[in-house]
Protein backbone atom coordinates (compact mmCIF):
# COMPACT_ATOMS: atom_id res chain seq x y z
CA UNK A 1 86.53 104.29 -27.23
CA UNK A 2 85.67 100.69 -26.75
CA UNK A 3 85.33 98.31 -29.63
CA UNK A 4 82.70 95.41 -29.12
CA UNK A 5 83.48 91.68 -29.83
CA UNK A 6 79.77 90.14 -30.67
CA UNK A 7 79.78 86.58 -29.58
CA UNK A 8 76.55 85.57 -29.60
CA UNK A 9 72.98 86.12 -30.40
CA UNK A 10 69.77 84.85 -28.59
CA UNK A 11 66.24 85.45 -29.30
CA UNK A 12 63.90 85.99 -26.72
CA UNK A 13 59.91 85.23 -27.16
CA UNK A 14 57.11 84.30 -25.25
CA UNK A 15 54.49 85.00 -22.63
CA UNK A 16 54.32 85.30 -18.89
CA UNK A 17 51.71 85.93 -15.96
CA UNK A 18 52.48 89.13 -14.12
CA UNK A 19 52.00 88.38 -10.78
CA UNK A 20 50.41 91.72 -9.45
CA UNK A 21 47.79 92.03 -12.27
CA UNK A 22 47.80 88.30 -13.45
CA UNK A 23 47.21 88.84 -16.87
CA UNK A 24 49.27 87.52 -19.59
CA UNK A 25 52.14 89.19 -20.72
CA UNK A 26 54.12 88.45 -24.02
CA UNK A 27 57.70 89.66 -24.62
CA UNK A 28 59.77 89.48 -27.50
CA UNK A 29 63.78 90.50 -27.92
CA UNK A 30 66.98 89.80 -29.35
CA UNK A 31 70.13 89.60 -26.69
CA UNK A 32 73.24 90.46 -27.72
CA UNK A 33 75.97 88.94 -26.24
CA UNK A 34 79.97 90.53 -26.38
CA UNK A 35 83.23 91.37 -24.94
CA UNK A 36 84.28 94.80 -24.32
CA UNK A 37 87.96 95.90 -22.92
CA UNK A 38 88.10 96.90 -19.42
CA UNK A 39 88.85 100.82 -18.52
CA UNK A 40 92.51 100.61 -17.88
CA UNK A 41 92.02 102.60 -14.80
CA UNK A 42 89.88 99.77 -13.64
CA UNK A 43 91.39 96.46 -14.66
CA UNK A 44 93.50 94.48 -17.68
CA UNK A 45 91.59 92.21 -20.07
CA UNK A 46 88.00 91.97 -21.14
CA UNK A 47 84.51 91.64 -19.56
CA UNK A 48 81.11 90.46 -20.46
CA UNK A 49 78.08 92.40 -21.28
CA UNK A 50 74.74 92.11 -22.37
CA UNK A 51 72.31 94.24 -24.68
CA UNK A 52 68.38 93.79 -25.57
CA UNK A 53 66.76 95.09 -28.80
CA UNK A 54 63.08 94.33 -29.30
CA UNK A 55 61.51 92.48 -31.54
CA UNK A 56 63.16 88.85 -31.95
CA UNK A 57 62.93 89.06 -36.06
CA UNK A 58 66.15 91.72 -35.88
CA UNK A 59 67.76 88.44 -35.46
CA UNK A 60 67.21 87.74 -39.55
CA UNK A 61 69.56 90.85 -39.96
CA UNK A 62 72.15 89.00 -38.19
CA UNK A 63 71.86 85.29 -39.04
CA UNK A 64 75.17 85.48 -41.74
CA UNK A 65 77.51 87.33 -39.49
CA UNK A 66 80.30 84.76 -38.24
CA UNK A 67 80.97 84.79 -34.77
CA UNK A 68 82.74 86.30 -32.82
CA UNK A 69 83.23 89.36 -34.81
């Protein structure tokens, strides 16, 4: 099993015309940025990924934590 190394936290918010329909469309997230280790069968060291949870607020829940943890 993997651990995750949270490095950063971005919110997300705002509004955008679809093209197809062109109606307005708002959005609202948190990202969640980390490190992960590599498989070993695959490669030595670390890589990047991403994550989205709705709803910008969550980021409230985070705010304290002191990165990278």
């Amino acid at each position: 099993m993997s651990k995750l190394l949270l490095v950063g936290l971005e919110i997300s918010k705002g509004d955008f015309v679809d093209e197809k329909s062109g109606r307005t469309v708002a959005y609202d997230s948190l990202k969640i940025h980390c490190l992960t280790d590599l498989p070993i069968d695959k490669g030595v060291g670390k890589k990047y990924v991403s994550m989205k949870i709705k709803n910008s607020a969550n980021m409230e829940k985070y705010r304290s934590f002191d990165l990278p943890c």
